[in-house]
C-alpha atoms as a PDB file:
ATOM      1  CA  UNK A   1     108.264 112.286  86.270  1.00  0.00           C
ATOM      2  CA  UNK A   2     106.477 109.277  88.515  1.00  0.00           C
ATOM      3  CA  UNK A   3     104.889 111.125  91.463  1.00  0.00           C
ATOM      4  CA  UNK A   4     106.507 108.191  93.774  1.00  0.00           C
ATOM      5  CA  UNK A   5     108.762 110.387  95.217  1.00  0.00           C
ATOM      6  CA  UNK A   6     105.993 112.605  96.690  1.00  0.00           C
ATOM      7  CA  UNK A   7     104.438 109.727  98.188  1.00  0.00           C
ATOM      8  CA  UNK A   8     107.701 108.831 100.130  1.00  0.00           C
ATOM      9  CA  UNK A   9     107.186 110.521 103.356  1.00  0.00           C
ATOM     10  CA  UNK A  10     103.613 108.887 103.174  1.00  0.00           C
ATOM     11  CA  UNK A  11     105.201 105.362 102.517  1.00  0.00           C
ATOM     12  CA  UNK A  12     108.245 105.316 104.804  1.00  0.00           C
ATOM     13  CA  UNK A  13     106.738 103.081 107.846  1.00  0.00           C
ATOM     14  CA  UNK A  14     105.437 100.947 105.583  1.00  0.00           C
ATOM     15  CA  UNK A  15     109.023 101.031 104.086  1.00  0.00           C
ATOM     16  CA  UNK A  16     110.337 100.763 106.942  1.00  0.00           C
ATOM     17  CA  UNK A  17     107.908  97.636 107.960  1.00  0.00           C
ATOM     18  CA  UNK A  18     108.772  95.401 104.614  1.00  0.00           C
ATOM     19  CA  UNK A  19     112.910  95.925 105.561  1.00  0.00           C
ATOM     20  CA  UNK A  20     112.302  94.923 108.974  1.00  0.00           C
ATOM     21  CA  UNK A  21     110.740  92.140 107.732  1.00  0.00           C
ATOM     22  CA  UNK A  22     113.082  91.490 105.333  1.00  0.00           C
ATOM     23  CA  UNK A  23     116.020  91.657 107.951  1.00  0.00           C
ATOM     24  CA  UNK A  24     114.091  88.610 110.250  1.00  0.00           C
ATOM     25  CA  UNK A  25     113.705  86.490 107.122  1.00  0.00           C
ATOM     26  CA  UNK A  26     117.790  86.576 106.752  1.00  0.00           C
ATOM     27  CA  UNK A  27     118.631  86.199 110.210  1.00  0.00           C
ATOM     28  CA  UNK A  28     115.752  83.221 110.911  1.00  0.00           C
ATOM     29  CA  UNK A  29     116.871  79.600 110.918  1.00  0.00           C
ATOM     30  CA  UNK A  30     114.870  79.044 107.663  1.00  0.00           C
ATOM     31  CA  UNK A  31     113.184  81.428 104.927  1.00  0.00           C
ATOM     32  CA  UNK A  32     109.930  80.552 103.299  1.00  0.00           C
ATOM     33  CA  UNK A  33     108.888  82.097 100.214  1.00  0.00           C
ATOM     34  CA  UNK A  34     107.073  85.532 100.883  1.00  0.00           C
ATOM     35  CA  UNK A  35     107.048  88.460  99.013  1.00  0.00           C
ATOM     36  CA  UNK A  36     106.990  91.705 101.471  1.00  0.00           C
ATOM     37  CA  UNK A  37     103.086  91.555 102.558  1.00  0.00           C
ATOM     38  CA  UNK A  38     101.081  93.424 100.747  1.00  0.00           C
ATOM     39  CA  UNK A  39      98.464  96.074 101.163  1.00  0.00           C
ATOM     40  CA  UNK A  40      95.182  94.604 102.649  1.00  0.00           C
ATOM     41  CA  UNK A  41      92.330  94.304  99.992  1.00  0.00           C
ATOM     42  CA  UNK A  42      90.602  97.370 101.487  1.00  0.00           C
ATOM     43  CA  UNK A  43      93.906  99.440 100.644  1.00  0.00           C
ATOM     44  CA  UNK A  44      94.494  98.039  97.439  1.00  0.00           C
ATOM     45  CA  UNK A  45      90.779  98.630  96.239  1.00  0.00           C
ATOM     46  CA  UNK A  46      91.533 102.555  97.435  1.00  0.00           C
ATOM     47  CA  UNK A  47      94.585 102.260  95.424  1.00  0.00           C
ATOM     48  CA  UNK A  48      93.154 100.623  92.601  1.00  0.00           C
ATOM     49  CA  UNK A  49      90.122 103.351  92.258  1.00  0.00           C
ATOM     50  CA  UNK A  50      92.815 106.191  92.399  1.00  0.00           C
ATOM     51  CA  UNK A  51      95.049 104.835  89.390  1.00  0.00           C
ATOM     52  CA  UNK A  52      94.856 106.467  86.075  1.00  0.00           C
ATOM     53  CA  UNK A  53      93.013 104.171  83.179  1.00  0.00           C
ATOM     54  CA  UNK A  54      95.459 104.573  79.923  1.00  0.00           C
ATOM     55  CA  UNK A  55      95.752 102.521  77.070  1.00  0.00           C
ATOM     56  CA  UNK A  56      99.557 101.263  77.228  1.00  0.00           C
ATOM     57  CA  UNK A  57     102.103 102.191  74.711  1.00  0.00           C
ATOM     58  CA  UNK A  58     105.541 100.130  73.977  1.00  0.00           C
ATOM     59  CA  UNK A  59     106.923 102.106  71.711  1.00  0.00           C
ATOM     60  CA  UNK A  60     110.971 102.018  72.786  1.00  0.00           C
ATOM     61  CA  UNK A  61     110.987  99.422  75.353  1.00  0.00           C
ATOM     62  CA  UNK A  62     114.122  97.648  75.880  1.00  0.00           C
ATOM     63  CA  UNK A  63     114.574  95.541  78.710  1.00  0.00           C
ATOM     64  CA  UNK A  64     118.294  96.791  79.263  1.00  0.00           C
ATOM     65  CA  UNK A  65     116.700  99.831  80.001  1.00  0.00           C
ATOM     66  CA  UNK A  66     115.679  98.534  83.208  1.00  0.00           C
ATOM     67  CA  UNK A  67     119.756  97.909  85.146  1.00  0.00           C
ATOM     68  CA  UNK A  68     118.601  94.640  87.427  1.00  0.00           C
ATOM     69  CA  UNK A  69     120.426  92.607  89.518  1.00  0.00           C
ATOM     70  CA  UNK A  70     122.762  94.873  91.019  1.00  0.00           C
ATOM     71  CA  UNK A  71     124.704  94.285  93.717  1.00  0.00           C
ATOM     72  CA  UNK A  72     123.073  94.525  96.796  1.00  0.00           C
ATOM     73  CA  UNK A  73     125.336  93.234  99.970  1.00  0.00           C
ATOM     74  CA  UNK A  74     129.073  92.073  99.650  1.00  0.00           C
ATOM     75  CA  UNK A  75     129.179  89.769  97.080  1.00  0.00           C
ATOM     76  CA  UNK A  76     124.894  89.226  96.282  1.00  0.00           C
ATOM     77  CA  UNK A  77     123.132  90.475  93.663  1.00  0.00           C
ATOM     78  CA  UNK A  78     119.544  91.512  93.557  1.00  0.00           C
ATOM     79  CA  UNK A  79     118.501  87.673  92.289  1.00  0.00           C
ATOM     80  CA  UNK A  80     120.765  85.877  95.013  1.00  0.00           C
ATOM     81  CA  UNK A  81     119.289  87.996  97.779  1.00  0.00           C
ATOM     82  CA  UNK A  82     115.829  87.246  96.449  1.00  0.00           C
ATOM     83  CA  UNK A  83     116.851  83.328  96.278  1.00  0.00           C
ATOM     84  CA  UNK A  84     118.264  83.439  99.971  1.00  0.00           C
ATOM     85  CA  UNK A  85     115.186  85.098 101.046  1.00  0.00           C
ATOM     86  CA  UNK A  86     112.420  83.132  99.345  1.00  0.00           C
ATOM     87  CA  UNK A  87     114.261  79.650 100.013  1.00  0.00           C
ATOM     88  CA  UNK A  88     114.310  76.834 103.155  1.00  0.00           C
ATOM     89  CA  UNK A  89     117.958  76.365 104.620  1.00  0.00           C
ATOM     90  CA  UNK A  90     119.563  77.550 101.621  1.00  0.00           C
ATOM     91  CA  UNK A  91     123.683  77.203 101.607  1.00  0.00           C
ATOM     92  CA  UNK A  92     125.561  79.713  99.133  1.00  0.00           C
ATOM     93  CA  UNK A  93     129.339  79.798  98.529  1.00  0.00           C
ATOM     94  CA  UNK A  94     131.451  82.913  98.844  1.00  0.00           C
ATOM     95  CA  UNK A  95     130.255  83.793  95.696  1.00  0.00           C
ATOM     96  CA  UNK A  96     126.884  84.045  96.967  1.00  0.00           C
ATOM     97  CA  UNK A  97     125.251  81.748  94.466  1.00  0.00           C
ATOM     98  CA  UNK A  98     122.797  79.312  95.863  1.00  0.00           C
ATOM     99  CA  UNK A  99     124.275  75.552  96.075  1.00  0.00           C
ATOM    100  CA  UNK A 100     121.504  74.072  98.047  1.00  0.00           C
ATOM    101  CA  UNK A 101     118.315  74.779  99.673  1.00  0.00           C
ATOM    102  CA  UNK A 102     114.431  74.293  98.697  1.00  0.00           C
ATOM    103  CA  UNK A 103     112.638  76.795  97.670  1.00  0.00           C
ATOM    104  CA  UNK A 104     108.670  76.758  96.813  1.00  0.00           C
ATOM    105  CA  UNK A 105     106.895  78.521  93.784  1.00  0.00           C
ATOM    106  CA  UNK A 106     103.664  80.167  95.171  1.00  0.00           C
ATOM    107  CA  UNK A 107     102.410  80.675  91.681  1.00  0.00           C
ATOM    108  CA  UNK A 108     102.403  77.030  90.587  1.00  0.00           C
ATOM    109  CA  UNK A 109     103.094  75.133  93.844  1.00  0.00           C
ATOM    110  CA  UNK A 110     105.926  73.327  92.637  1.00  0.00           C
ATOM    111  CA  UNK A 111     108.830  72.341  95.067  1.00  0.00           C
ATOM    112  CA  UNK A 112     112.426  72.716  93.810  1.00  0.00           C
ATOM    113  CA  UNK A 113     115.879  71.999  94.755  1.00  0.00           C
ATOM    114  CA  UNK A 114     118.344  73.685  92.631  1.00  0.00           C
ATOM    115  CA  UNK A 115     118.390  77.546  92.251  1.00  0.00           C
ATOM    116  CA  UNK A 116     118.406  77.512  88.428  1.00  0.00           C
ATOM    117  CA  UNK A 117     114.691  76.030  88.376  1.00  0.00           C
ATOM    118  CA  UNK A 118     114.035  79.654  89.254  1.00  0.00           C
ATOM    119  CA  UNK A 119     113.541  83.098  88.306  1.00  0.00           C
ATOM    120  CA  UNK A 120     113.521  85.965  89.990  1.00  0.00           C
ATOM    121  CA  UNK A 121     109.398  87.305  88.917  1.00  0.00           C
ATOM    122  CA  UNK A 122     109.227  91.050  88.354  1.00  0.00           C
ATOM    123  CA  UNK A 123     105.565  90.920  89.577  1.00  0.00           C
ATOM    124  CA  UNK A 124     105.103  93.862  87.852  1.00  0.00           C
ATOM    125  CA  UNK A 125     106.927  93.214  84.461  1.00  0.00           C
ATOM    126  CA  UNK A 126     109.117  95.265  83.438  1.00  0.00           C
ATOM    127  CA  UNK A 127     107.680  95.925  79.840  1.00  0.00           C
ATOM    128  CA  UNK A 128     104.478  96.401  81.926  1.00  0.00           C
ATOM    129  CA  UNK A 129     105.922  99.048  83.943  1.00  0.00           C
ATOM    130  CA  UNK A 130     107.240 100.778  80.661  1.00  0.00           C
ATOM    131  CA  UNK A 131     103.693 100.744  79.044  1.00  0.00           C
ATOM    132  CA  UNK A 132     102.424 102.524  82.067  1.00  0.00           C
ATOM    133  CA  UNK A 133     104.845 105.349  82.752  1.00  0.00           C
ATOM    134  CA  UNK A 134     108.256 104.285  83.147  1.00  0.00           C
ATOM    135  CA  UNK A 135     109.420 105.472  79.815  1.00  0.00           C
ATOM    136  CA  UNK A 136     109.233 108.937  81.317  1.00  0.00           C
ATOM    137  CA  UNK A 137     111.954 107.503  84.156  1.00  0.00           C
ATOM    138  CA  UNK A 138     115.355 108.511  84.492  1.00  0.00           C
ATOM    139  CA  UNK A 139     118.198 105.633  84.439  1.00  0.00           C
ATOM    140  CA  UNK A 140     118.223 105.405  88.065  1.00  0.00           C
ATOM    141  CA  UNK A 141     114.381 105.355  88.766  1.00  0.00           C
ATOM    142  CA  UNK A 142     114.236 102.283  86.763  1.00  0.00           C
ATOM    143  CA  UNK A 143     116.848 100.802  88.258  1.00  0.00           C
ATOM    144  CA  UNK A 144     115.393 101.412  91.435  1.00  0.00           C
ATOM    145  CA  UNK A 145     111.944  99.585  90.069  1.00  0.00           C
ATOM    146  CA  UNK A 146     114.222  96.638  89.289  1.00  0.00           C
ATOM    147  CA  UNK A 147     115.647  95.703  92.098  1.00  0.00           C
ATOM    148  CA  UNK A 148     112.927  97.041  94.640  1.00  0.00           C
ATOM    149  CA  UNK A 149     113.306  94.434  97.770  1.00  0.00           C
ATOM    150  CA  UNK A 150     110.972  96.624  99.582  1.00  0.00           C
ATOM    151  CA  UNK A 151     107.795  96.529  97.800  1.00  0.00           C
ATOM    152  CA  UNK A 152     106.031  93.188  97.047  1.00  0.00           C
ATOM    153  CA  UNK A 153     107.782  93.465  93.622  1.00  0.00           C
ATOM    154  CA  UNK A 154     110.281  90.285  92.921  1.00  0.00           C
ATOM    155  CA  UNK A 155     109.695  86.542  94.312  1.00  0.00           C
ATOM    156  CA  UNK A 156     111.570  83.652  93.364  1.00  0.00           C
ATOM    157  CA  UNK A 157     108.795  81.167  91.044  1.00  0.00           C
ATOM    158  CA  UNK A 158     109.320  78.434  88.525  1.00  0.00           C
ATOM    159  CA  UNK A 159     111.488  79.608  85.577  1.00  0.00           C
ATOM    160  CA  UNK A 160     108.976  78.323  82.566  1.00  0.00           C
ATOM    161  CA  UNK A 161     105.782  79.433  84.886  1.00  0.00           C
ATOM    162  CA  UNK A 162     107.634  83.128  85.215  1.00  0.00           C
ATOM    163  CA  UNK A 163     108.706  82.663  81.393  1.00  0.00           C
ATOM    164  CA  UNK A 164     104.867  82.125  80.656  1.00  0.00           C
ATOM    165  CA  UNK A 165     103.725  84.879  82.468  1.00  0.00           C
ATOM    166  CA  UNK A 166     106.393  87.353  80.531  1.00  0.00           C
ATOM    167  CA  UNK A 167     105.353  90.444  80.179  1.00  0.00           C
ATOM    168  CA  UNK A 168     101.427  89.757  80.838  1.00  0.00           C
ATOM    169  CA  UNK A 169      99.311  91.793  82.906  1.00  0.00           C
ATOM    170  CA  UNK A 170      96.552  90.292  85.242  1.00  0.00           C
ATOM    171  CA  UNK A 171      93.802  90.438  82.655  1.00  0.00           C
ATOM    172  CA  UNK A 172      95.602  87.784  80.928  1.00  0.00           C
ATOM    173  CA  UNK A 173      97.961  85.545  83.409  1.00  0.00           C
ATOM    174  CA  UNK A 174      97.389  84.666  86.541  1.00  0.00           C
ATOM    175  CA  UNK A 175      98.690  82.285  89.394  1.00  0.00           C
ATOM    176  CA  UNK A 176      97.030  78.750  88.842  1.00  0.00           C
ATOM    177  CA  UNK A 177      97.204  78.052  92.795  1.00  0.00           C
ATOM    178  CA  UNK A 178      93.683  80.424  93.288  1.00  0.00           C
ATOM    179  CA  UNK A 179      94.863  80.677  96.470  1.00  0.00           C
ATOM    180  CA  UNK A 180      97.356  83.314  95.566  1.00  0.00           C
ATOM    181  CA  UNK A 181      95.085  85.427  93.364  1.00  0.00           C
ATOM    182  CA  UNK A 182      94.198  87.864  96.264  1.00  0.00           C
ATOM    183  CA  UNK A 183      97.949  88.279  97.687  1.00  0.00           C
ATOM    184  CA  UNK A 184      98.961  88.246  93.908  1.00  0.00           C
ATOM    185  CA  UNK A 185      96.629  91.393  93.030  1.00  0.00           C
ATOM    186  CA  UNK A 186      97.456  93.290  96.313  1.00  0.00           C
ATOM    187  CA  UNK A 187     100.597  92.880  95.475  1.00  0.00           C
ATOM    188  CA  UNK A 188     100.343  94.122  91.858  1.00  0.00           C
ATOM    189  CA  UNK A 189      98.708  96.837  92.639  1.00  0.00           C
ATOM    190  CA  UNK A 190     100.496  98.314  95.321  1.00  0.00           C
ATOM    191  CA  UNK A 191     103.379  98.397  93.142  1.00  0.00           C
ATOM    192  CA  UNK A 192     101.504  99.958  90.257  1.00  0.00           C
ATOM    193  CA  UNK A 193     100.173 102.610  92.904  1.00  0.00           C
ATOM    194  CA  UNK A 194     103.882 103.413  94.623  1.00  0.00           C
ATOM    195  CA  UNK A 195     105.309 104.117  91.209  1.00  0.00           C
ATOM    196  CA  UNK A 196     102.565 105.778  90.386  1.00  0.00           C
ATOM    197  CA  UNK A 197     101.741 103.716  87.135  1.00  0.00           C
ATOM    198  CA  UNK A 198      98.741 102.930  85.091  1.00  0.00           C
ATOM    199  CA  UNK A 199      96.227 100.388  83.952  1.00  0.00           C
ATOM    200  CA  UNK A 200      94.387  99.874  80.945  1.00  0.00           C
ATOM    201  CA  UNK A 201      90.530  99.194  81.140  1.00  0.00           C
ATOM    202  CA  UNK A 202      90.835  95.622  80.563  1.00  0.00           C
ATOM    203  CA  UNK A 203      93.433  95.557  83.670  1.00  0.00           C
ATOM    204  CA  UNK A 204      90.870  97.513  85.851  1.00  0.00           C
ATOM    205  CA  UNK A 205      88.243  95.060  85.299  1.00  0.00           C
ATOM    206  CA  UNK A 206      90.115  92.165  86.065  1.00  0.00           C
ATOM    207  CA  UNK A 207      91.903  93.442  89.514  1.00  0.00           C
ATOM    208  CA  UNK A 208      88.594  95.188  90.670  1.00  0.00           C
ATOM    209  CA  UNK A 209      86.819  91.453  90.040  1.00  0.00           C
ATOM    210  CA  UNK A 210      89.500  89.616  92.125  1.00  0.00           C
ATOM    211  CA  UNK A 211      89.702  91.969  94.890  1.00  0.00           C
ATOM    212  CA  UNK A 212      85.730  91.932  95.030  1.00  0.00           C
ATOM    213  CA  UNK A 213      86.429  88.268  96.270  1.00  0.00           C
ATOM    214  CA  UNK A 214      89.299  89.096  98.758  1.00  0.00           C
END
């Protein structure tokens, strides 16, 4: 069982802090694309030195393991919140779906204007997370990892940029804006920390080299 459920009580401000945030970004004038902020380097390299180096294992995975895009408020699903938040005077009908807005990916730094030149980025894959732990999840503890709006978990990105990451780790995909490496590795392993998942050696090297830089 993932020890993130001992680490609640430990995590709830900053829980508390990412839906706060979360709440401004819906009732601003505009949105820009964010993912909750993320652990400061000095955190994540604490984080990072306390995960458990594993070599990762597949065996079972099936993506529809993982329920995502549940219904979240009224009529939006996990990937139309995400959308509303990450996007620039975006209009949705009473279906919630997206009809207009602009939304930026921070991974490529391409501009777009119609929701379906986007996915919705598990920044920790989901066949990542399996390799590392999750397979030991109940039903609803996956679920949870999903459709988690509270860590810095899902961002809105260019669908064939998000379909070329897949299910890659940062040892072998990351961001071409440099820019984002730093937030993108905080980020990553934050996530990997919370649900108490692992790396592989190769992983390690590669997140302890970009958060040198940070």
């Amino acid at each position: 069982m993932p020890k993130f459920y001992a680490r609640r009580r430990l995590s709830i401000l900053a829980a508390l802090t990412g839906l706060i945030a979360s709440v401004g970004l819906f009732n601003g004038p505009t949105a820009s694309a964010a993912l909750p902020t993320p652990v400061s380097a000095a955190t994540a390299r604490t984080y990072l030195a306390s995960l458990t180096v594993a070599t990762e294992d597949r065996t079972g995975y099936d993506r529809d393991l993982f329920t995502h895009w549940i219904t979240i408020s009224g009529t939006c699903n996990t990937r139309e919140t995400v959308l509303k938040r990450d996007g620039t005077n975006v209009v949705t009908s009473s279906a919630c779906a997206a009809t207009s807005g602009s939304w930026y990916s921070v991974y490529d730094g391409a501009t777009w204007t119609a929701a379906s030149d986007l996915d919705i980025d598990h920044l920790v894959p989901l066949a990542e997370a399996w390799d590392s732990g999750a397979d030991a999840w109940t039903a609803a503890q996956r679920q949870a990892f999903a459709n988690d709006l509270v860590r810095p978990q899902l961002i809105a990105v260019t669908d064939n940029v998000n379909q070329q990451k897949s299910d890659q780790d940062p040892a072998e995909w990351m961001p071409s804006v440099s820019s984002y490496a730093c937030t993108y590795v905080r980020a990553w392993v934050q996530v990997k920390y919370y649900y108490d998942l692992s790396i592989d050696s190769a992983e390690k090297t590669k997140l302890s080299s970009v958060l040198s830089g940070c």
